[in-house]
N, C-alpha and C. Protein backbone atom coordinates (compact mmCIF):
# COMPACT_ATOMS: atom_id res chain seq x y z
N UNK A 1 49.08 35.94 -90.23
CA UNK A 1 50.21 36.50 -90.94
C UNK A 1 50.32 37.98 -90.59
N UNK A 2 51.34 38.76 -90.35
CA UNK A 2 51.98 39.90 -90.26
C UNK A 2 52.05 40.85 -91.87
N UNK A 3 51.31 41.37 -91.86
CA UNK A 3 51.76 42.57 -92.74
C UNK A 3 52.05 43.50 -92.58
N UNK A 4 53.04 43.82 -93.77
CA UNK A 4 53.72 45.56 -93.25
C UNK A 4 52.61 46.25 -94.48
N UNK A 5 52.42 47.49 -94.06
CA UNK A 5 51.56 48.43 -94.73
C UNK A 5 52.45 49.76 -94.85
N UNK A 6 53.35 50.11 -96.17
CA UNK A 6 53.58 51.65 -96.07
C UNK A 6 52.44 52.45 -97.06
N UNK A 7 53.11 53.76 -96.93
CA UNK A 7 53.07 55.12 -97.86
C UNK A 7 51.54 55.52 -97.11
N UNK A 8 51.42 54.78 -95.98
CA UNK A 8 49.61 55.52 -95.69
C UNK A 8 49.72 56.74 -95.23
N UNK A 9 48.06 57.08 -95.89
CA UNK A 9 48.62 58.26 -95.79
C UNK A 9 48.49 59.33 -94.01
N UNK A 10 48.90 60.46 -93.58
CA UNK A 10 48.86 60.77 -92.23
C UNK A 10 47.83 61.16 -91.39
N UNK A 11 46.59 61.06 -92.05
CA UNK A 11 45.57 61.82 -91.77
C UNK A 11 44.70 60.32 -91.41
N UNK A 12 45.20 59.05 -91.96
CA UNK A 12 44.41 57.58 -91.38
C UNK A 12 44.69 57.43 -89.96
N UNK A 13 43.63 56.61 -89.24
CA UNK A 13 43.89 56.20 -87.97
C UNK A 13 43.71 55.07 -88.27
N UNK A 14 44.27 54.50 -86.91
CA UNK A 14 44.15 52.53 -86.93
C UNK A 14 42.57 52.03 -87.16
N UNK A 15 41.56 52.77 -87.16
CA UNK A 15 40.47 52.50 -87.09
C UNK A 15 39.94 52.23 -88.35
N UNK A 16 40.54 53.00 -89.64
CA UNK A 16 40.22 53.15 -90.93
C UNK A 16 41.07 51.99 -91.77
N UNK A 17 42.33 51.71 -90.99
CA UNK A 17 43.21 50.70 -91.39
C UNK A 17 42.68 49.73 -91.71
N UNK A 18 41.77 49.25 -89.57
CA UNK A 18 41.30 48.00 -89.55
C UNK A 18 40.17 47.86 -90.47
N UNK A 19 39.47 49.10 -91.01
CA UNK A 19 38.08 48.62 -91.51
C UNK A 19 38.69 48.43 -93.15
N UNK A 20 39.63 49.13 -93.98
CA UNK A 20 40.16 48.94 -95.18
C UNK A 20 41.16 47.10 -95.12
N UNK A 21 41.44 46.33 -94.47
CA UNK A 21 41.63 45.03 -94.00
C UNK A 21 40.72 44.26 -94.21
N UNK A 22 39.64 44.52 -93.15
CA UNK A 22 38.27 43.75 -92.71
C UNK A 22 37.64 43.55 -94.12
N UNK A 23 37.52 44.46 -95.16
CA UNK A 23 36.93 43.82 -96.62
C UNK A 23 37.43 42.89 -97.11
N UNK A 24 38.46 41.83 -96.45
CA UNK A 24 39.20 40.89 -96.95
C UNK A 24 39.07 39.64 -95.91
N UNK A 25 38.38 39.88 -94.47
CA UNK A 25 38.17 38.80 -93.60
C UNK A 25 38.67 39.44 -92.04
N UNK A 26 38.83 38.32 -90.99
CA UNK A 26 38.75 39.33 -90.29
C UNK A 26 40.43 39.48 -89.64
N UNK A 27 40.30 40.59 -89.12
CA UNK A 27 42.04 40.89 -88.64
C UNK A 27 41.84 41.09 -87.38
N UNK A 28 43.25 40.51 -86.57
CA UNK A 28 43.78 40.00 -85.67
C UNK A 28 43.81 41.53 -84.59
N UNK A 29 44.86 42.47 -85.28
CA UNK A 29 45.32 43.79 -84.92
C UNK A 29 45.48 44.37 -86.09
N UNK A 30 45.71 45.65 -86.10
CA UNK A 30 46.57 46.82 -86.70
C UNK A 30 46.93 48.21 -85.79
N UNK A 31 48.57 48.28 -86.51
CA UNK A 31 48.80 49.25 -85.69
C UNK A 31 49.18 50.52 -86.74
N UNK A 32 49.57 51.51 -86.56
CA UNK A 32 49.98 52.55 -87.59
C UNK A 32 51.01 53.10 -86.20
N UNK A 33 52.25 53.33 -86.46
CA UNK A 33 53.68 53.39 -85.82
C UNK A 33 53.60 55.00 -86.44
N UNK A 34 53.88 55.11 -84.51
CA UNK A 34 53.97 56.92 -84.50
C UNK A 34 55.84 56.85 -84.00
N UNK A 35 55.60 58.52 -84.90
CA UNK A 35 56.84 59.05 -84.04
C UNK A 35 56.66 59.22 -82.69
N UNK A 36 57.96 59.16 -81.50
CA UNK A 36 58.06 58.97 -80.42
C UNK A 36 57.98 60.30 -79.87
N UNK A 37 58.41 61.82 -80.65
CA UNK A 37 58.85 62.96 -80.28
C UNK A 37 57.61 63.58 -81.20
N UNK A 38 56.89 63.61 -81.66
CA UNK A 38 56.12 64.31 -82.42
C UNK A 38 54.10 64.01 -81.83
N UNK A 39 54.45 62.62 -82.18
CA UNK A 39 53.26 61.77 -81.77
C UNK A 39 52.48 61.86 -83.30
N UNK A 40 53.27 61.90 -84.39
CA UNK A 40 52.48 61.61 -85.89
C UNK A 40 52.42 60.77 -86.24
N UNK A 41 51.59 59.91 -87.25
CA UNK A 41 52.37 58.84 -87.88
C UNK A 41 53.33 58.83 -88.68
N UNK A 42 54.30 57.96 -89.24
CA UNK A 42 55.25 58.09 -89.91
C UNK A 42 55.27 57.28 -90.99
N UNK A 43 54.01 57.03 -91.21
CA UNK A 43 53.27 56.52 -92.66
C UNK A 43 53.21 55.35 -92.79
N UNK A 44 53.63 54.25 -91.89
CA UNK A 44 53.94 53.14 -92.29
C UNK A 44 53.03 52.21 -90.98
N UNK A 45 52.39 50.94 -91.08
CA UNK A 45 52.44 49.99 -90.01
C UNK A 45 51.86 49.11 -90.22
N UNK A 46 51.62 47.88 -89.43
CA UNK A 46 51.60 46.60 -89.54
C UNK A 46 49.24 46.00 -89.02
N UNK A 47 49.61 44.87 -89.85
CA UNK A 47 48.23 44.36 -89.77
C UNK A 47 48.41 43.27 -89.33
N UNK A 48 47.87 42.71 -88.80
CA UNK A 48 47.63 40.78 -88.65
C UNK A 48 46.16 40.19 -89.06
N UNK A 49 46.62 39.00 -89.84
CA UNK A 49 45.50 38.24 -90.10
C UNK A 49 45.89 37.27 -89.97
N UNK A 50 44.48 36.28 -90.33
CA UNK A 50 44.32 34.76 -90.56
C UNK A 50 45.26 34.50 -91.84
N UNK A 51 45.93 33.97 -92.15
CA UNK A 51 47.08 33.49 -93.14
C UNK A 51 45.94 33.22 -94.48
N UNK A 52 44.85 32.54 -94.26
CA UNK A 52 43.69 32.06 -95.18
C UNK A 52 43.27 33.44 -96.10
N UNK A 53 43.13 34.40 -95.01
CA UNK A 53 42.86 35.50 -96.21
C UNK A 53 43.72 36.59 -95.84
N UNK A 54 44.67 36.61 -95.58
CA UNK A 54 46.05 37.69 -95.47
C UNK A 54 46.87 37.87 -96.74
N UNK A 55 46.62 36.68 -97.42
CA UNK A 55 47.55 36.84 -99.11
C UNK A 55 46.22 37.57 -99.95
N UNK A 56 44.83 37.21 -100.07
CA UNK A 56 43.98 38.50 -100.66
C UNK A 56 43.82 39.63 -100.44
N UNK A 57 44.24 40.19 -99.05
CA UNK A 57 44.34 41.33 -98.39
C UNK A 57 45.69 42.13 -99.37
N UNK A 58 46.35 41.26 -98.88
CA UNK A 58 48.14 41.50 -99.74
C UNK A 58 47.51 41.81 -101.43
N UNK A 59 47.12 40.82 -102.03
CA UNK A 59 46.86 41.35 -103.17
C UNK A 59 46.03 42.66 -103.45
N UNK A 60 45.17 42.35 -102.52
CA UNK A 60 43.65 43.43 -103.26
C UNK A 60 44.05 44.51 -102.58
N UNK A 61 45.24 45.34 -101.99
CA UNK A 61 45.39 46.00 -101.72
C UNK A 61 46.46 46.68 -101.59
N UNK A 62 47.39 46.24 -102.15
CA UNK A 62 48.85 46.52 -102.71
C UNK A 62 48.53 47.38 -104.28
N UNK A 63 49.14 48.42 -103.72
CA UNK A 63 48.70 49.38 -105.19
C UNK A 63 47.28 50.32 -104.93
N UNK A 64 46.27 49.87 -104.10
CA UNK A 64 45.09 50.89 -104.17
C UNK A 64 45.12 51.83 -103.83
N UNK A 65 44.98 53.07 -104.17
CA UNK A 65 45.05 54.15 -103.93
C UNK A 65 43.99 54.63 -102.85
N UNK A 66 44.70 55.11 -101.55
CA UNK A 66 43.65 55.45 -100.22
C UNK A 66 44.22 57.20 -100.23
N UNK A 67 42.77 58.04 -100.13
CA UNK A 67 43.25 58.97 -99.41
C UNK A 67 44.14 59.68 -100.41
N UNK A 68 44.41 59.64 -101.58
CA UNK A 68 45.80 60.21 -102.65
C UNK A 68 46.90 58.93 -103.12
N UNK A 69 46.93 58.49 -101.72
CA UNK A 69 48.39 58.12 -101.55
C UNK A 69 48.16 56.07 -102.21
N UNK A 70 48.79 56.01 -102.47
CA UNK A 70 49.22 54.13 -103.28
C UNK A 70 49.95 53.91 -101.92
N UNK A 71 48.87 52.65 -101.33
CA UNK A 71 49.68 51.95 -100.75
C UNK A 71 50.26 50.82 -100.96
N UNK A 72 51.15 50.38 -100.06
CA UNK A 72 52.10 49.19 -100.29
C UNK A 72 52.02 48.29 -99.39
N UNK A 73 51.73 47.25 -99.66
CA UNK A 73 51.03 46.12 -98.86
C UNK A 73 52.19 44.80 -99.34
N UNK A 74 52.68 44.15 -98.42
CA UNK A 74 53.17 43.05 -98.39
C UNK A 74 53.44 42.20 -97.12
N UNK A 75 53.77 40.83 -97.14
CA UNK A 75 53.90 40.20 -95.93
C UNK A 75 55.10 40.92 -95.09
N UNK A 76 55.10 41.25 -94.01
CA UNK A 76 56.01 41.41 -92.97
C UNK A 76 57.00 40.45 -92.99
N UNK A 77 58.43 41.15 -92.85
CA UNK A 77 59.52 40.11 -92.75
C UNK A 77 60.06 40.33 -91.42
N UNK A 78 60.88 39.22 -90.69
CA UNK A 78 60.83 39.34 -89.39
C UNK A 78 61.83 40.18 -89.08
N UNK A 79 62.18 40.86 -87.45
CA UNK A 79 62.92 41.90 -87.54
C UNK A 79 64.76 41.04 -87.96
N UNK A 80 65.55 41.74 -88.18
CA UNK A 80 67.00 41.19 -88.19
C UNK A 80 67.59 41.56 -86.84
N UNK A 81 68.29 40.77 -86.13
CA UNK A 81 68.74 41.07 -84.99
C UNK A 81 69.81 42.52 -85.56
N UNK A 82 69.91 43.27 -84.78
CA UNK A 82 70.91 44.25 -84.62
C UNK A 82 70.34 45.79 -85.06
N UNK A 83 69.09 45.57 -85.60
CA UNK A 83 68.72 46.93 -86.71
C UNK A 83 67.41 47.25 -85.60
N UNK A 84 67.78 48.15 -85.79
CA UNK A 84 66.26 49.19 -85.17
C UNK A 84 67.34 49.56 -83.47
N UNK A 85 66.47 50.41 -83.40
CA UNK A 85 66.72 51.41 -82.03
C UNK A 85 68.28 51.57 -81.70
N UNK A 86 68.81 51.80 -80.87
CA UNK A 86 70.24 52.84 -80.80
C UNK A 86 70.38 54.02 -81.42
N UNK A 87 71.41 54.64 -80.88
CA UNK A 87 71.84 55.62 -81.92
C UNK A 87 73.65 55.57 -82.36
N UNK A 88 73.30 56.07 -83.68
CA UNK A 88 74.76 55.88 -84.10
C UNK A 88 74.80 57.09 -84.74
N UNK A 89 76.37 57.84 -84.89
CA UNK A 89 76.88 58.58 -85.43
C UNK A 89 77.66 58.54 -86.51
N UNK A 90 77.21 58.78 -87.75
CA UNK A 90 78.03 58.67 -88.74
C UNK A 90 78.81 59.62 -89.08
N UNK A 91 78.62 60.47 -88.72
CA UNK A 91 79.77 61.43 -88.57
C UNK A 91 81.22 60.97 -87.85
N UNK A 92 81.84 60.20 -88.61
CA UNK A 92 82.92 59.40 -87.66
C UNK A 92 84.28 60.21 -88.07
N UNK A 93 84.32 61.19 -88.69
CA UNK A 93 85.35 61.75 -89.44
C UNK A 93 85.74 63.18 -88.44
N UNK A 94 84.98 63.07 -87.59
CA UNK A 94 84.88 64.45 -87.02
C UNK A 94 85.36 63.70 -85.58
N UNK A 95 86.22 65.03 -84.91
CA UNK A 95 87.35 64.63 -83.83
C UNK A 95 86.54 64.30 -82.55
N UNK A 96 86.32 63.84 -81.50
CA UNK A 96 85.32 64.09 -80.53
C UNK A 96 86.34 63.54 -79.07
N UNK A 97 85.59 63.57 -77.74
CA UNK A 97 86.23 63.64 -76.91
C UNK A 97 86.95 62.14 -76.85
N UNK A 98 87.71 62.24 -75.44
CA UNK A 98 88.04 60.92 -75.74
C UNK A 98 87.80 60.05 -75.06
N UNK A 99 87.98 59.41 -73.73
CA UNK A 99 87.68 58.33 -73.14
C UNK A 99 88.90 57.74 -72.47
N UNK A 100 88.51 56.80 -71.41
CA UNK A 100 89.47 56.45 -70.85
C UNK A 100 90.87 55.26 -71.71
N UNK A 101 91.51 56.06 -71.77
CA UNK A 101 92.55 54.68 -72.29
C UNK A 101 93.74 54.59 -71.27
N UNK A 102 93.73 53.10 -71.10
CA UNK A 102 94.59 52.64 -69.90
C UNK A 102 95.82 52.45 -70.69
N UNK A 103 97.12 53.21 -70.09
CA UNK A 103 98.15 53.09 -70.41
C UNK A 103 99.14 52.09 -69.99
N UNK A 104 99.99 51.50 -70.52
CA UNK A 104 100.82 50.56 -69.75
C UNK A 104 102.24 51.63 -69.74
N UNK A 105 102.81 51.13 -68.19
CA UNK A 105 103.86 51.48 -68.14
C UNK A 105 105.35 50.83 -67.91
């Protein structure tokens, strides 16, 4: 099973992740998801386990306080097509260049 892990705190590495997991059985991976332009973490990332003990992991560790910070532990939901990466401008109110428009004549 896939778990998402937020609110950790920035000063954990994947190493402390995997061993705060491992008191629950053994895990697959963990990753902790850096910024791309910084190279920090951005508090949040994912674990894998055996499904057998991935829901005690989920429990016994949803809410424990690591480091200051309460983390948040639940199963990973899968991505939704369309969300994550691009960029968009919401600033859509504001005039910008224009582009080719083919005229009929």
């Amino acid at each position: 099973m896939n778990i998402y892990v937020s609110n950790i705190p920035f000063k954990m590495g994947e190493d402390q992740l995997r061993e705060l997991f491992a008191e629950f059985g053994e895990v697959i991976s963990s990753k902790i998801i850096m910024d791309k332009f910084t190279q920090r973490s951005r508090g949040f990332g994912f674990v894998e386990m055996p499904d057998e003990v991935a829901t005690a992991a989920i429990e016994g560790l949803n809410g424990r306080e690591v480091m200051g910070l309460e983390l948040r532990v639940n199963e990973a939901r899968p991505k939704t097509e369309g969300t994550g990466g691009g960029y968009s401008n919401n600033n859509r109110n504001r005039g910008g260049g224009g582009g080719y428009n083919k005229r009929e004549y």
